[in-house]
Structures are given as C-alpha cells and as structure tokens.
Protein backbone atom coordinates (compact mmCIF):
# COMPACT_ATOMS: atom_id res chain seq x y z
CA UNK A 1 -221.65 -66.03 54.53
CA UNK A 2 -218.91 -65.88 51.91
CA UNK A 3 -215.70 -65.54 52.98
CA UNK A 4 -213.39 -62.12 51.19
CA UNK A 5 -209.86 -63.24 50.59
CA UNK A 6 -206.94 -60.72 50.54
CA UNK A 7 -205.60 -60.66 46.82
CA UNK A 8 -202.12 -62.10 47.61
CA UNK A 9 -204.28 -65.12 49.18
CA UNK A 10 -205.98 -65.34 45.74
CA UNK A 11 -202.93 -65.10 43.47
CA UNK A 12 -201.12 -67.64 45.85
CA UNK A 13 -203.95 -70.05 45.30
CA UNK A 14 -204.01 -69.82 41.30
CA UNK A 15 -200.38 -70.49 41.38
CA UNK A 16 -200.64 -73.07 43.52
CA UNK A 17 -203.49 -74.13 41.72
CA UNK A 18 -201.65 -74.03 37.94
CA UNK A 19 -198.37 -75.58 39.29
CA UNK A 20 -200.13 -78.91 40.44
CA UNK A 21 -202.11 -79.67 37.07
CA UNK A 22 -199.55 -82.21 35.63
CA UNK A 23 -200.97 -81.42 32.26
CA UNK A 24 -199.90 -77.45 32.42
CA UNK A 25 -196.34 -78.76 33.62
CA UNK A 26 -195.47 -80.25 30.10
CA UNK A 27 -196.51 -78.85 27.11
CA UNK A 28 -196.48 -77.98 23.75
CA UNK A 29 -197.95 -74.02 22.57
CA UNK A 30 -198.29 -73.01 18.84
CA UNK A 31 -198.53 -69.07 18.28
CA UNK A 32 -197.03 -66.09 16.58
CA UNK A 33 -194.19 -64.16 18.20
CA UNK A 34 -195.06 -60.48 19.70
CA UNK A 35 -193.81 -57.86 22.00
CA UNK A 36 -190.73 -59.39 21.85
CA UNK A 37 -188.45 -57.64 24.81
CA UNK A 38 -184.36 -58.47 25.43
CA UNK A 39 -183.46 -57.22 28.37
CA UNK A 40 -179.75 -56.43 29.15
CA UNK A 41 -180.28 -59.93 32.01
CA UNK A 42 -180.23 -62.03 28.66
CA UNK A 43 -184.08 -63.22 29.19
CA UNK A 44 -186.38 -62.81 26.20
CA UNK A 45 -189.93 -62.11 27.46
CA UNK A 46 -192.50 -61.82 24.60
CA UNK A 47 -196.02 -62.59 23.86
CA UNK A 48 -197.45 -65.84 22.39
CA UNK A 49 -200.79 -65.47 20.35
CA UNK A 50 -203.05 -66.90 17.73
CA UNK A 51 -206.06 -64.97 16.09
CA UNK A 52 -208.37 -66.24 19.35
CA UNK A 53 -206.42 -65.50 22.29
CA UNK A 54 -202.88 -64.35 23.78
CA UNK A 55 -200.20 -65.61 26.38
CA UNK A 56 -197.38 -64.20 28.07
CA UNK A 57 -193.70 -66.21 27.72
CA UNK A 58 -190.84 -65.56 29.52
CA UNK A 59 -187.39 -67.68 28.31
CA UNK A 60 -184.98 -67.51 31.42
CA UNK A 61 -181.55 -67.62 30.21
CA UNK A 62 -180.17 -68.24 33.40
CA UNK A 63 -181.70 -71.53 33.30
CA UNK A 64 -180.82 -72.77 29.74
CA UNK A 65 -177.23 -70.70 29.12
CA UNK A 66 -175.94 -72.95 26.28
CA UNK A 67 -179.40 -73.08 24.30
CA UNK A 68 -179.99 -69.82 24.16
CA UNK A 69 -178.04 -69.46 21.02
CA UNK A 70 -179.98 -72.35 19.14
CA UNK A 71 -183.14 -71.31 20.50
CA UNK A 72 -183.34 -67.44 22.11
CA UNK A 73 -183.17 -66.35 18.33
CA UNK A 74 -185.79 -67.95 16.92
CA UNK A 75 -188.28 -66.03 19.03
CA UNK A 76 -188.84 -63.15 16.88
CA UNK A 77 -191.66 -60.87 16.53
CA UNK A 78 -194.37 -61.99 13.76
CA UNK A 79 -192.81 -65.64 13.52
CA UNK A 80 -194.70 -68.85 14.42
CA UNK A 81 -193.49 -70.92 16.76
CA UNK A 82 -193.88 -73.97 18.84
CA UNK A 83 -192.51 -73.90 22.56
CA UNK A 84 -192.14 -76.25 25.18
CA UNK A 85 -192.37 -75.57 28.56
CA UNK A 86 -194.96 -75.13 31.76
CA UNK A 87 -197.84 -72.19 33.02
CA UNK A 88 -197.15 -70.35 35.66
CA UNK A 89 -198.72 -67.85 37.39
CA UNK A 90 -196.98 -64.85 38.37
CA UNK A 91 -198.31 -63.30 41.85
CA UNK A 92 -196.57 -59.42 41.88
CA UNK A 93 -198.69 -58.68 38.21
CA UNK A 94 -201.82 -61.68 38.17
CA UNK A 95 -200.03 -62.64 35.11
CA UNK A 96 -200.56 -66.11 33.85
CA UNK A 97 -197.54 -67.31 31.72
CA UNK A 98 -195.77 -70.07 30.05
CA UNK A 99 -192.11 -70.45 31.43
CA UNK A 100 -190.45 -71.62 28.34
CA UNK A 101 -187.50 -73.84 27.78
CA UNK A 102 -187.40 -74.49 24.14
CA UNK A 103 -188.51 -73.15 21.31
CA UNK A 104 -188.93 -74.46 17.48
CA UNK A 105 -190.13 -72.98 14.08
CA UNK A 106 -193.68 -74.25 13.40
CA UNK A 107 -194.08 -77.09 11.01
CA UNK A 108 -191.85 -79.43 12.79
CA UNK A 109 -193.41 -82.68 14.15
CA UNK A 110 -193.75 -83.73 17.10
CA UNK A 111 -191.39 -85.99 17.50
CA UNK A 112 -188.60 -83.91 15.91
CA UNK A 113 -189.81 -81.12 18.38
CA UNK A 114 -189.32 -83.58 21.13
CA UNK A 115 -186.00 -84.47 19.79
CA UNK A 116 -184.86 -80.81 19.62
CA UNK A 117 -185.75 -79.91 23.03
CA UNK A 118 -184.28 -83.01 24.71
CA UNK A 119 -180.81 -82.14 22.49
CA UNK A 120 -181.03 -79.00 23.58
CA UNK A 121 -181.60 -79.57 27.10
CA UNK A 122 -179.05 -82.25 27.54
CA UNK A 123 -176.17 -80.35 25.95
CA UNK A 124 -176.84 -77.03 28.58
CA UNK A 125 -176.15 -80.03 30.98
CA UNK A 126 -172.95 -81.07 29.18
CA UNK A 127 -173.48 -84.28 28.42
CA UNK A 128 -172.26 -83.64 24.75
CA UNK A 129 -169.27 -82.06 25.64
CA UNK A 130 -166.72 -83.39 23.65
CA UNK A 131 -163.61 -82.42 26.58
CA UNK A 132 -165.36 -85.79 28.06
CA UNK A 133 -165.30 -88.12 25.76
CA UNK A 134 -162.91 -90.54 26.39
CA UNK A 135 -160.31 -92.57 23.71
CA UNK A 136 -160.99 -95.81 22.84
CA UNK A 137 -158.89 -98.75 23.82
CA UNK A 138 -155.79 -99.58 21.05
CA UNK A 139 -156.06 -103.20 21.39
CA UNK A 140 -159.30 -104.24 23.32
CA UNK A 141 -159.36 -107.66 25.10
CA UNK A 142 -162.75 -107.66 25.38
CA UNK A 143 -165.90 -105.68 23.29
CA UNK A 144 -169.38 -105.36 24.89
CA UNK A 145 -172.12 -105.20 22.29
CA UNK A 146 -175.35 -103.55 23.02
CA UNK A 147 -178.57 -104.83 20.15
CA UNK A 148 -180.93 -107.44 19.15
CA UNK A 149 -179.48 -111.07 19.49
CA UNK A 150 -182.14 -111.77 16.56
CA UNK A 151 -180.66 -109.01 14.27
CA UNK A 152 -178.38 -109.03 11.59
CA UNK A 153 -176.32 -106.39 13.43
CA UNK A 154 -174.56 -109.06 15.02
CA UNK A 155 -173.68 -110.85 12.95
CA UNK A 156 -172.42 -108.32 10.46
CA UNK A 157 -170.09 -107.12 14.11
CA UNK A 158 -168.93 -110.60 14.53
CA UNK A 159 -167.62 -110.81 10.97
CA UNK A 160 -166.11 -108.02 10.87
CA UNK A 161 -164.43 -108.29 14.20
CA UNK A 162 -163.17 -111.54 13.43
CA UNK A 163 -161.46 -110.59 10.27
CA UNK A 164 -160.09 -107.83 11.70
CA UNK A 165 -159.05 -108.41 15.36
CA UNK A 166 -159.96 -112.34 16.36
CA UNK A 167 -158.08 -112.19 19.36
CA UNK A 168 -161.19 -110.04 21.46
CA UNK A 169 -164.00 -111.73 23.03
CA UNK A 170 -167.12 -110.71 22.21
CA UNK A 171 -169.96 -110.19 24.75
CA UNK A 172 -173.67 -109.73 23.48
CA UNK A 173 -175.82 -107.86 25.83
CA UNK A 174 -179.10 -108.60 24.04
CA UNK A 175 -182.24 -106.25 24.25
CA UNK A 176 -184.88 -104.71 22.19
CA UNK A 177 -184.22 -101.89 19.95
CA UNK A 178 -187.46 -100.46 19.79
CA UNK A 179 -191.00 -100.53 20.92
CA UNK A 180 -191.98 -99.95 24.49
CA UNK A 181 -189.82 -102.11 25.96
CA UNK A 182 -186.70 -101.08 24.43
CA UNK A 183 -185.40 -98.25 26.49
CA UNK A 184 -185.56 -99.59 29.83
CA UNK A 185 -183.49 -102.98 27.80
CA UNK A 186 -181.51 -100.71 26.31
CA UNK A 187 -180.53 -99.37 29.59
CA UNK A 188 -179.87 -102.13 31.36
CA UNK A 189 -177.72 -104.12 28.79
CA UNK A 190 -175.19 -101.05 29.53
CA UNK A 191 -175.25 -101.46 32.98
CA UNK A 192 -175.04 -105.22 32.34
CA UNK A 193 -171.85 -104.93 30.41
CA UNK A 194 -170.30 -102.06 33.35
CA UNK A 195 -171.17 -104.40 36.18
CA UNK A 196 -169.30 -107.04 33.84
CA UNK A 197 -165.08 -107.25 34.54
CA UNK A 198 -162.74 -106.74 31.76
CA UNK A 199 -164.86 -104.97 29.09
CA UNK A 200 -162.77 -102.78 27.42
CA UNK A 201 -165.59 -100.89 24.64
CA UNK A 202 -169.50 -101.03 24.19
CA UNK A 203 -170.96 -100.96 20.99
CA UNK A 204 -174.42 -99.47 21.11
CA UNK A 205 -176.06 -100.74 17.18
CA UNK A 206 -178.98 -101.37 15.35
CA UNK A 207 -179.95 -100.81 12.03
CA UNK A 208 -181.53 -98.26 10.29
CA UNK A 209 -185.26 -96.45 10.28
CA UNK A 210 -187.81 -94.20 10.98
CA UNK A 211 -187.27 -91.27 13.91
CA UNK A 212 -190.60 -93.20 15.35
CA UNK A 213 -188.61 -96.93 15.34
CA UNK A 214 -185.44 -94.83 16.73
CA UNK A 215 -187.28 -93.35 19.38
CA UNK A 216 -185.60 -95.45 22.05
CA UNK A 217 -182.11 -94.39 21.21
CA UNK A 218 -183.33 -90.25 21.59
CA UNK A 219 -184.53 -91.17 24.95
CA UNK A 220 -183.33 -89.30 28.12
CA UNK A 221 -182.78 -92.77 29.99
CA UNK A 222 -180.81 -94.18 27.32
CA UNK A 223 -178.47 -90.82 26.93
CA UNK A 224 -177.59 -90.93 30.48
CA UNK A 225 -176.82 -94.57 31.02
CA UNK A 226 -174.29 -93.68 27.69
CA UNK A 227 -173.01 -90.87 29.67
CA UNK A 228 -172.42 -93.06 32.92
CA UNK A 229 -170.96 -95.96 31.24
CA UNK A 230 -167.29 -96.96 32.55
CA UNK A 231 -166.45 -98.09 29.46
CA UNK A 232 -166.03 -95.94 26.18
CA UNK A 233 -169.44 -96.34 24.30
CA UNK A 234 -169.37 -95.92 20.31
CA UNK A 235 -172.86 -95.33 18.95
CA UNK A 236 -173.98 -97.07 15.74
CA UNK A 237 -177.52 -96.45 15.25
CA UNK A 238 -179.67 -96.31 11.86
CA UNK A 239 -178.10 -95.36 8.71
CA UNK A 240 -175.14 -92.73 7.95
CA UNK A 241 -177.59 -90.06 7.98
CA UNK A 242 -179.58 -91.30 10.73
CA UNK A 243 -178.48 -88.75 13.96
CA UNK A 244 -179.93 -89.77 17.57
CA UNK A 245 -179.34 -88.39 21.01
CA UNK A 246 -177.29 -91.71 21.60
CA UNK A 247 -175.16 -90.64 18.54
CA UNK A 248 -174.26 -87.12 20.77
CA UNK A 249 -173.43 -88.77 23.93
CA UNK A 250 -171.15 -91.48 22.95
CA UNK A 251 -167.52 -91.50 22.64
CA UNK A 252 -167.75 -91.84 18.84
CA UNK A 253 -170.25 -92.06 16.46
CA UNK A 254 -170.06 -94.84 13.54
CA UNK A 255 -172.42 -94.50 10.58
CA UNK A 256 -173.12 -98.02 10.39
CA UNK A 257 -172.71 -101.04 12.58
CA UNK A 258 -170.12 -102.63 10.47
CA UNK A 259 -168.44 -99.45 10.67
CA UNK A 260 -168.81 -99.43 14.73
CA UNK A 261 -166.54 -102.73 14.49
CA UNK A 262 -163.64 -101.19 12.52
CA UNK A 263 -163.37 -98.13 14.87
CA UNK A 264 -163.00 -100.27 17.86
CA UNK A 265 -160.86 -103.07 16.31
CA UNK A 266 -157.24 -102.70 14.56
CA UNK A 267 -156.96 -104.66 11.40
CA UNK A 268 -154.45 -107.54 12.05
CA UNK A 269 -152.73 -107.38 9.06
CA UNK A 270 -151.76 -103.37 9.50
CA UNK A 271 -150.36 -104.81 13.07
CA UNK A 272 -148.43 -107.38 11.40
CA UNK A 273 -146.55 -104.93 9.47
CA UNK A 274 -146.35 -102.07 11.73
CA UNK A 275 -144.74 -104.82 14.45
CA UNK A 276 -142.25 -105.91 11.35
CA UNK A 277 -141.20 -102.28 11.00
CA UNK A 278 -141.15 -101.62 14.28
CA UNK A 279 -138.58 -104.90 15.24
CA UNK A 280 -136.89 -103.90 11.88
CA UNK A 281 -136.30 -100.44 13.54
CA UNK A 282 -135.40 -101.41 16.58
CA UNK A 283 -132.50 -104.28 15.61
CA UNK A 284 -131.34 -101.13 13.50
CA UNK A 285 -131.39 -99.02 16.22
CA UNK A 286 -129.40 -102.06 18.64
CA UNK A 287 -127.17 -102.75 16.46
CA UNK A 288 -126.18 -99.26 15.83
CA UNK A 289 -126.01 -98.88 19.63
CA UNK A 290 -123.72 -101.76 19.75
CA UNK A 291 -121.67 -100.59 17.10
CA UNK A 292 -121.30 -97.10 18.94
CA UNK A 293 -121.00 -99.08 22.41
CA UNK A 294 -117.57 -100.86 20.45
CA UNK A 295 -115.97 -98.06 19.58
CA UNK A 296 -115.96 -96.46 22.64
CA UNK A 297 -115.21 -99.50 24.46
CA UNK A 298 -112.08 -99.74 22.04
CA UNK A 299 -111.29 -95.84 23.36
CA UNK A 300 -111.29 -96.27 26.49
CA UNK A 301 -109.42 -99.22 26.28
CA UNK A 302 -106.53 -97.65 24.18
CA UNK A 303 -106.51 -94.39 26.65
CA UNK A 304 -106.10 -97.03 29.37
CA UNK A 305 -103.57 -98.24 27.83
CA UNK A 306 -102.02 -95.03 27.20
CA UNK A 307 -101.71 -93.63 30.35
CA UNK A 308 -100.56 -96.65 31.67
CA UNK A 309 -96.90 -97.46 33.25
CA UNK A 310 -94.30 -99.01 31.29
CA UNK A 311 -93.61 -102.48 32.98
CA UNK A 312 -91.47 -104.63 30.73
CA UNK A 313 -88.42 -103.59 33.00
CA UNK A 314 -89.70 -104.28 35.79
CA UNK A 315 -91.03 -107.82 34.15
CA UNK A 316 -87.73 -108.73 33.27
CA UNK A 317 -86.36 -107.41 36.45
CA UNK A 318 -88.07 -109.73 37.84
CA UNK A 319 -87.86 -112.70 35.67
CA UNK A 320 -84.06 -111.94 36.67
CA UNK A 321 -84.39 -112.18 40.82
CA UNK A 322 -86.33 -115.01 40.11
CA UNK A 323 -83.71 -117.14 38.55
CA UNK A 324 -81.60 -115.96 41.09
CA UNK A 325 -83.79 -117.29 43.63
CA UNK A 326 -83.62 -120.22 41.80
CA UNK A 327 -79.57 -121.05 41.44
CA UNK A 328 -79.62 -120.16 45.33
CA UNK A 329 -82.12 -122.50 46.37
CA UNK A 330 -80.41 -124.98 44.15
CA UNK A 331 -77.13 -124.16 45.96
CA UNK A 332 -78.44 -124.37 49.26
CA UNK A 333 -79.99 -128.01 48.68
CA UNK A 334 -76.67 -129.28 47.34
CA UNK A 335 -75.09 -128.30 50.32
CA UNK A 336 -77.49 -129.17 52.81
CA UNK A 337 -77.59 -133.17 50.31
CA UNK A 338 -73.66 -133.44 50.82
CA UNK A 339 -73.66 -132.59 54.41
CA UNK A 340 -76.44 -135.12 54.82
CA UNK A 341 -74.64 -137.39 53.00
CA UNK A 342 -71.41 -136.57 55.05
CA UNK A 343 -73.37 -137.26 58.41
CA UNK A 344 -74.27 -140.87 57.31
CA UNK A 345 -70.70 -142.18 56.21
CA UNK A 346 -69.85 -141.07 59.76
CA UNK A 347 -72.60 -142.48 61.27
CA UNK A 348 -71.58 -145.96 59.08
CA UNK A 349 -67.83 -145.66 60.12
CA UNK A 350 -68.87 -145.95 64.22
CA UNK A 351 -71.73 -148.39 63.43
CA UNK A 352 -70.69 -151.95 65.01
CA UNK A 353 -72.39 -153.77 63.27
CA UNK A 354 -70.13 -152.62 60.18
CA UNK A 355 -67.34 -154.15 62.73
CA UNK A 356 -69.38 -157.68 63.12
CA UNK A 357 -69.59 -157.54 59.19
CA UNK A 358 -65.77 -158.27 59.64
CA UNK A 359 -65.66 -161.13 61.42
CA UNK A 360 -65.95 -159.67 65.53
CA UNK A 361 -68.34 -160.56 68.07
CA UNK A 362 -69.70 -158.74 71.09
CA UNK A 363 -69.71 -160.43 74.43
CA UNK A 364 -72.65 -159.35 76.44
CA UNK A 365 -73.30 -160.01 80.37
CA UNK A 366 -76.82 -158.72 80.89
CA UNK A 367 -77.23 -155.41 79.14
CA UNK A 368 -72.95 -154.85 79.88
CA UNK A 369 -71.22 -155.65 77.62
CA UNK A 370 -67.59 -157.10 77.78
CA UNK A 371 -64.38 -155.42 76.74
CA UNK A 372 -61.71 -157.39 78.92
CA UNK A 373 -61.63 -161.16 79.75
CA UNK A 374 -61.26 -160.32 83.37
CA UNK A 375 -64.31 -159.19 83.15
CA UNK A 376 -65.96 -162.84 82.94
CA UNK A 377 -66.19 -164.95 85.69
CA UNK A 378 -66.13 -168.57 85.41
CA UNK A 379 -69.52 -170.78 85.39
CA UNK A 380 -71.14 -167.16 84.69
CA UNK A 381 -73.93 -167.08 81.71
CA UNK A 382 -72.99 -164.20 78.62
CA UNK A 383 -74.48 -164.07 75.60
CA UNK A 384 -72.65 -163.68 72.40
CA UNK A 385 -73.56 -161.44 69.10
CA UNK A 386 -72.58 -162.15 65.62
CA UNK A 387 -73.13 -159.99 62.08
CA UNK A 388 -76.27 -162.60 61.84
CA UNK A 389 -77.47 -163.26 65.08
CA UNK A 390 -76.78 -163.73 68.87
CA UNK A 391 -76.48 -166.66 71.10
CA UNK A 392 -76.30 -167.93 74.76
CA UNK A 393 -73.03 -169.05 76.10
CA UNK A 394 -71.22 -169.22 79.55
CA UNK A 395 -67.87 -168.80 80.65
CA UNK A 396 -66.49 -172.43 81.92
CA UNK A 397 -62.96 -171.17 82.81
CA UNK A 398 -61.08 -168.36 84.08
CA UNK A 399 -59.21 -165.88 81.31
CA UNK A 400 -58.15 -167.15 78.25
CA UNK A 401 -60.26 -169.69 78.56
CA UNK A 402 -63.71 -169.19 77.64
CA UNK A 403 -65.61 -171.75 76.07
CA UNK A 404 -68.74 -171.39 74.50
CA UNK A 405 -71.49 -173.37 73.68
CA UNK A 406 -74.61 -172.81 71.47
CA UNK A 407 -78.05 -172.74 72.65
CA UNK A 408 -80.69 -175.39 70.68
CA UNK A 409 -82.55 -172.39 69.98
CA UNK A 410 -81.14 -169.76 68.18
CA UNK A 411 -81.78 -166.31 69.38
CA UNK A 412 -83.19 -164.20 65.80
CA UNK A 413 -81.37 -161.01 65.32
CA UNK A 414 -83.77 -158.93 65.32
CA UNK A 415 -84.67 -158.89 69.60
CA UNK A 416 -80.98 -158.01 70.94
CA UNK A 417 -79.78 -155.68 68.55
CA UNK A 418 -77.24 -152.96 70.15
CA UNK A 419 -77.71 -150.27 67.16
CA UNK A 420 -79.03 -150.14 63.90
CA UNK A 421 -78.36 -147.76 61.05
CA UNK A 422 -81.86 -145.47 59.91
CA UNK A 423 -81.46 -147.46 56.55
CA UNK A 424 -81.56 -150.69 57.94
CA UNK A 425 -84.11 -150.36 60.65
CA UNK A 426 -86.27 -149.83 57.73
C-alpha cells in the first residue's frame, strides 16, 4: 500500500533533496533576462530562460551588499547572461530556483567568469579595502620573496635590489607559480616567510602570461594568505596589464617584478644626498642655535652685571684694614721679639756659670753648696766646680785653710752642672 504524504512533507523532501546534490550547489546558468522585479528590499528577482525551458532567480542583496552595484544591473530584461550560484527549492510556492550570487554578460569565458565572481565576492568581504592596506617599510632590513627559484624573476629582484639598497637580506621562499601544485606552494611560502623573524616586506612575482598560467595567483587560497600576511605584501604578477586577485589584495601592486624591487627598496644614492642635506641643515640649524644661545648668554650676563652692587669701595676698604692688620701684627711681634730678647740678657746676667767664666768656683758638699768657710769641716770630702769642669777635693784644715787636691779622674762637665742657659743646653 502506498503511502500519501502531506505536501509540506513533499516540498521538504525536494529541498532537501536539491540542497545535497553537490553539482546543483555550484554552477554556471546561461539564459535571457525576464520578469525582472526590484523590490523596495533591494533584491532583484527575475526569470532566467532559453527558447527550451525557464527558471526562477532570486539575487539577495542582503547577502552580496557591495556587488550589487557591479552586478544587480546587469540583470536586465531581454539581456543574456551567465550567473553563478546554487538551486533551491522554495517550500511556501513549490518553486524551484537558482539563488544567485553573481552575474556576467554572456560571451565571457569561463575562466574570466570565475575571475569576476571570486573579485566580486571577495571585495563584499573587504578584503580589497584599501583603509587596510598597510605602508611599506622606509628602509627594510630584510625582504621576503615569494616565486620560482628557477626563474628569471629572481634574479632580475636581486639585481635590482642590490643596486639600489645592498644593505637588505634577501630571503627566497621558492614555490611553483603555476600548475596544480602552485597554489597550495604559493600559500605556504607566505606563511613560510610570516613564521620567519625579522622580515620586513614580501614580494609576491612571477612573470607574465595567460589568465590560464595565472590561475594560481586568482585563487581564493592564495588571496587570503595575502590578506593574513604580517608583513606588507606587494604583488608583482604577469605583465603591466596583467590584473590578478593577488594584485587586489596586496599592499601595492607593481607592474613588473623589477618594478616590485624599486617600490620596496630606496635607491642609495637619493639617501646619500638626502642625508648630506639633511646634516647640511641641521649644522645650519646648530650653529644658528648657538649663535642665538651667545647672544643671550652675553644679555644676561650684562643685565647681571647691571643690576649688580658697586664693590670697588668696599674692595679697597678692605685692601685698607688689611694693611692695617698687617703693621699691627708687625708691631705686636717686635714687641713681643724685644721683650724676649729682654728676658734672656736677664736670665744671662744671674746665670753662674757667666760668674765661673770669670775666674770663680763653686764649692759643693753633697748637693749644698758652700758660701762661708765655716761651713767646711776639716778631713770632710767637697767637690769643686770650674767654668770647664768639676772636681773632688776635701777640706784638710780648719778656715782659711782649705787645701785641695785633684782627683786622677776628672769629673766631665756635663754630669754636675748647677744651671744651664736654654742656648747652651742645646
């Protein structure tokens, strides 16, 4: 017994059912243009036919906002077209339509078709934007090159480079630039050269030829491992009139490898000069500031000066106390030399040994010394000092006769001395 199935159950099967072919899901439709309808939402819904059959279209501008004005206006009614885009089946009518996404006059190849739509596509995601390119480096250090290590792109890089700016380092990446293994090498020599310290700019190059031998360079994978590079990127690819999706996503665009070089690299010799001018300048500009820094110095100095106190009086004024000073310390010294001086000729006139120098003696019993004759007792020892020595004697009668007599030894002056004068001490 067959089974009846409500007819929401059937449309929600043959959407279902179109959704999952993979083949319906990416296409390419040729037709003519009809029924075209622009609803105040900003979709276009129209009508795709050809003399055997007829398709609905819907373009959802909600979906694509920045292509719509490159590609909303070509759908017109009686023009042929190619779109892009994938069936759908839509329950609330049982209509079976293409949801489109882009949208080219017919006549176009394939591969320019292909090329238009991914363009299109990536610049509604803003990959293009040109708010986020960045500026390359002024004096790069080191320059990452992205081509084929067999090419003459190299090469022609390296020349130029090294005319121009020797002092970078130059780091090949090397990878295919077309056939089927190109973009995924492509790809990875970027991420290569981010993973890589100290690169500074990537050149992306290789020379010129057919949209089929560029086809690696207008590849999705390629444009967004451009757009995630750390690094500036500067796209050289083809000839000057040779445009790729790589050419849009990069930082800048150079028509020609050699030209990719000079954008990233000063010339050496404009440096040269520029630095001349610029130390030429700036001694100009020193000097000037020392000249100013002078002067004012030399102001400041003779307002200083201006405002301050007169003090040659007070210099002489005191030039004057200081002779003063001077005489009276001079005085004083005299003085103090004279009474000095005074001091010893009294101290010479009580000396005795001045008195010995005259012929006397001193007459000694112990430490006691004599002044009267009845002071000596016969048969007693004394000792007896001269001006140049002393010696031993004793008294053999009573007074007024003393006799002496001298000792073998003679006693040297200089162990019984009674007083000595500072001066001769010394």
């Amino acid at each position: 017994m067959q089974q009846v199935y409500a007819v929401h159950e059937l449309t929600t099967y043959l959407r279902e059912l179109v959704e999952s072919d993979a083949r319906l899901g990416d296409l390419w439709v040729a037709g003519e243009c009809s029924n075209v309808s622009r609803p105040a939402s900003g979709h276009v819904y129209f009508t795709l036919k050809d003399a055997r059959g007829q398709l609905r279209a819907v373009f959802f501008q909600a979906r694509f906002p920045r292509a719509r004005s490159t590609t909303s206006r070509e759908i017109e009614n009686g023009r042929a077209v190619v779109v892009h885009g994938r069936t759908g089946f839509y329950e609330p009518r049982g209509d079976l339509q293409i949801l489109v996404d882009f949208v080219q006059p017919e006549g176009a190849g394939l591969l320019q078709m292909e090329f238009e739509r991914l363009k299109a596509r990536l610049d509604a995601e803003g990959l293009f934007d040109e708010t986020r390119k960045r500026p390359l480096p002024r004096f790069p250090r080191r320059i990452g090159v992205v081509t084929s290590a067999s090419g003459a792109v190299f090469h022609d890089i390296c020349q130029v480079l090294g005319r121009r700016w020797p002092l970078a380092e130059v780091v090949l990446a090397p990878t295919p630039v077309q056939g089927p293994d190109a973009v995924a090498g492509i790809a990875g020599a970027l991420q290569q050269l981010n993973r890589r310290r100290g690169v500074d700019v990537v050149i992306v190059a290789r020379g010129g030829g057919s949209l089929e031998e560029l086809a690696a360079f207008n590849s999705e994978h390629v444009a967004r491992a451009i757009f995630a590079s750390e690094p500036p990127v500067v796209s050289a690819v083809g000839h000057e009139t040779d445009v790729t999706i790589a050419d849009y996503v990069a930082d800048r665009r150079a028509p020609t490898p050699s030209a990719a070089a000079e954008i990233v690299a000063p010339d050496r010799l404009d440096v040269t000069v520029r630095l001349g001018i610029a130390a030429g300048t700036m001694e100009s500009l020193l000097r000037r500031r020392l000249a100013h820094g002078r002067d004012d110095l030399r102001r400041q100095v003779r307002r200083i000066e201006g405002r301050a106190p007169a003090v040659d009086r007070e210099r002489q004024r005191v030039d004057e106390l200081t002779r003063q000073a001077l005489r009276a310390i001079e005085g004083r010294t005299r003085q103090a030399a004279q009474g000095v001086g005074g001091c010893v000729w009294r101290l010479r006139a009580l000396d005795p040994f001045a008195t010995l120098a005259r012929g006397y003696a001193i007459v000694q019993r112990g430490t006691a010394v004599l002044s009267s004759v009845n002071e000596a007792a016969p048969g007693e020892a004394i000792r007896v000092r001269l001006k140049d020595g002393a010696f031993a004697a004793h008294v053999d009668g009573g007074p007024g006769s003393v006799q002496r007599r001298r000792l073998k030894r003679r006693v040297p002056e200089a162990q019984a001395p009674l007083f000595m004068m500072p001066e001769e001490r010394a």
